[in-house]
C-alpha atoms as a PDB file:
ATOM      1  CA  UNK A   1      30.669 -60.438  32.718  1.00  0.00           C
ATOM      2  CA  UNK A   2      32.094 -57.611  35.137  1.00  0.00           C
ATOM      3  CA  UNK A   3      29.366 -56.107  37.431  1.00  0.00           C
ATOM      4  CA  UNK A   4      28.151 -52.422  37.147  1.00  0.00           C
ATOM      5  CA  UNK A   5      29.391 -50.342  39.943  1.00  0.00           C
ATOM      6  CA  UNK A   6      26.021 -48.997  41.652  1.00  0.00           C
ATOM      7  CA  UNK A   7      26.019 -45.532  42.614  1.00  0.00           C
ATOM      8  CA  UNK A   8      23.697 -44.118  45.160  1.00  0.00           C
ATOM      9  CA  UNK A   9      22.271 -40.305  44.472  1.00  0.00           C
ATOM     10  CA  UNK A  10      22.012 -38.234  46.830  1.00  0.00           C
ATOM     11  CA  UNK A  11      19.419 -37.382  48.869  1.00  0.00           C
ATOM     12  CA  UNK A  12      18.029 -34.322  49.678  1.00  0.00           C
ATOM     13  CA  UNK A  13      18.759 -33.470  53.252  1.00  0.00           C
ATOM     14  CA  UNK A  14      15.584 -32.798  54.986  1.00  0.00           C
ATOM     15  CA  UNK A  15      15.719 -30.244  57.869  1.00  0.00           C
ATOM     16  CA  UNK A  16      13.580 -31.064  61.552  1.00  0.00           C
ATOM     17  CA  UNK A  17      13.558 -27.787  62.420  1.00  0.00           C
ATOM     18  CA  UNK A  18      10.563 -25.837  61.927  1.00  0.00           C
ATOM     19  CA  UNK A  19      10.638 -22.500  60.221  1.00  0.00           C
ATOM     20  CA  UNK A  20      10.167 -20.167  63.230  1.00  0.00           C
ATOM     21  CA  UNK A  21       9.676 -22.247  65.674  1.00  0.00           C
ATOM     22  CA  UNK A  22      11.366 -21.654  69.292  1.00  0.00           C
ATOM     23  CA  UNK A  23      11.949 -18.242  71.186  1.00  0.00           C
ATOM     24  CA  UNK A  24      13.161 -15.403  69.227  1.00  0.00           C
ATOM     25  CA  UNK A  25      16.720 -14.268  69.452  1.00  0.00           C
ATOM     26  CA  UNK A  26      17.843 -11.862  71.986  1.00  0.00           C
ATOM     27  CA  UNK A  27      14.693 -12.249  74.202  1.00  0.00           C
ATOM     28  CA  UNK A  28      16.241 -14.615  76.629  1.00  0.00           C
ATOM     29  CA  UNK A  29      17.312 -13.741  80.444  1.00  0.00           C
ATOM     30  CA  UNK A  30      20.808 -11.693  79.386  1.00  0.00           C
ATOM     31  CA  UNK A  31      19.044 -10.658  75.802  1.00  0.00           C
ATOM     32  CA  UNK A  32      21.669 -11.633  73.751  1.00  0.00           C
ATOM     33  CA  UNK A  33      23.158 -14.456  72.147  1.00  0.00           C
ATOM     34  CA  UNK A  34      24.365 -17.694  73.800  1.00  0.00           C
ATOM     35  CA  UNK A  35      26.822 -20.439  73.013  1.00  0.00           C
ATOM     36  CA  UNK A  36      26.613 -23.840  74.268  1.00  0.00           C
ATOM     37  CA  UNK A  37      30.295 -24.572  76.325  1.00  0.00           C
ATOM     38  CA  UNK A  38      31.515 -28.192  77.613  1.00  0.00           C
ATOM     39  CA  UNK A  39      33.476 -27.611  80.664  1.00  0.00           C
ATOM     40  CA  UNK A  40      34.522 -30.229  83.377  1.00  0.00           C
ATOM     41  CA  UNK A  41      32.192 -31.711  85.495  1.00  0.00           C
ATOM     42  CA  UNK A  42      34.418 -30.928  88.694  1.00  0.00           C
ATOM     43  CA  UNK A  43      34.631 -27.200  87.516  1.00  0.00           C
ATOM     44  CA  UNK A  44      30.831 -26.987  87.302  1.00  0.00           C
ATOM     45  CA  UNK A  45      30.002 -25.427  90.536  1.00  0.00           C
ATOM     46  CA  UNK A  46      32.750 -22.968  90.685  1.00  0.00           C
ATOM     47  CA  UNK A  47      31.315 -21.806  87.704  1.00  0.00           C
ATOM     48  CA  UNK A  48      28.178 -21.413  89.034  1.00  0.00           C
ATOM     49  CA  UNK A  49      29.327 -19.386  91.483  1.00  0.00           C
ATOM     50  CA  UNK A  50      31.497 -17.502  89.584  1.00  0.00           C
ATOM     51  CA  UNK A  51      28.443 -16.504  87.525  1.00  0.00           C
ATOM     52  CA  UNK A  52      26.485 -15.795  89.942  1.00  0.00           C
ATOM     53  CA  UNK A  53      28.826 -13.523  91.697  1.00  0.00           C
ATOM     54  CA  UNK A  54      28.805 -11.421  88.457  1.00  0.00           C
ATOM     55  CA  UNK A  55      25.269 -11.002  88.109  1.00  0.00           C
ATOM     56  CA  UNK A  56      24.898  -9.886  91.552  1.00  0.00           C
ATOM     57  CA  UNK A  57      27.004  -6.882  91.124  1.00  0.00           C
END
């Protein structure tokens, strides 16, 4: 007698985030939006730098 195939439902995705929760947008240091970069860990400081050199204008 051939097996059934199973099939698995799907779940509902549950979200960890809280509803409001965290610092508004747009109130940080530069008050605007952000975005995460990955850049090379031998680069780092120059960027630092770099940034800072802007600000300080």
């Amino acid at each position: 007698m051939p097996k059934k195939a199973v099939v698995k439902k799907a779940s509902a995705k549950r979200s960890s985030k809280r509803s409001g929760a965290g610092r508004p947008k747009g109130t940080g240091k530069f008050g605007c939006e952000t975005k995460v970069i990955r850049v090379p860990i031998h680069l780092v400081d120059e960027i630092y730098e770099f940034i800072r050199r802007k600000i300080s204008r």
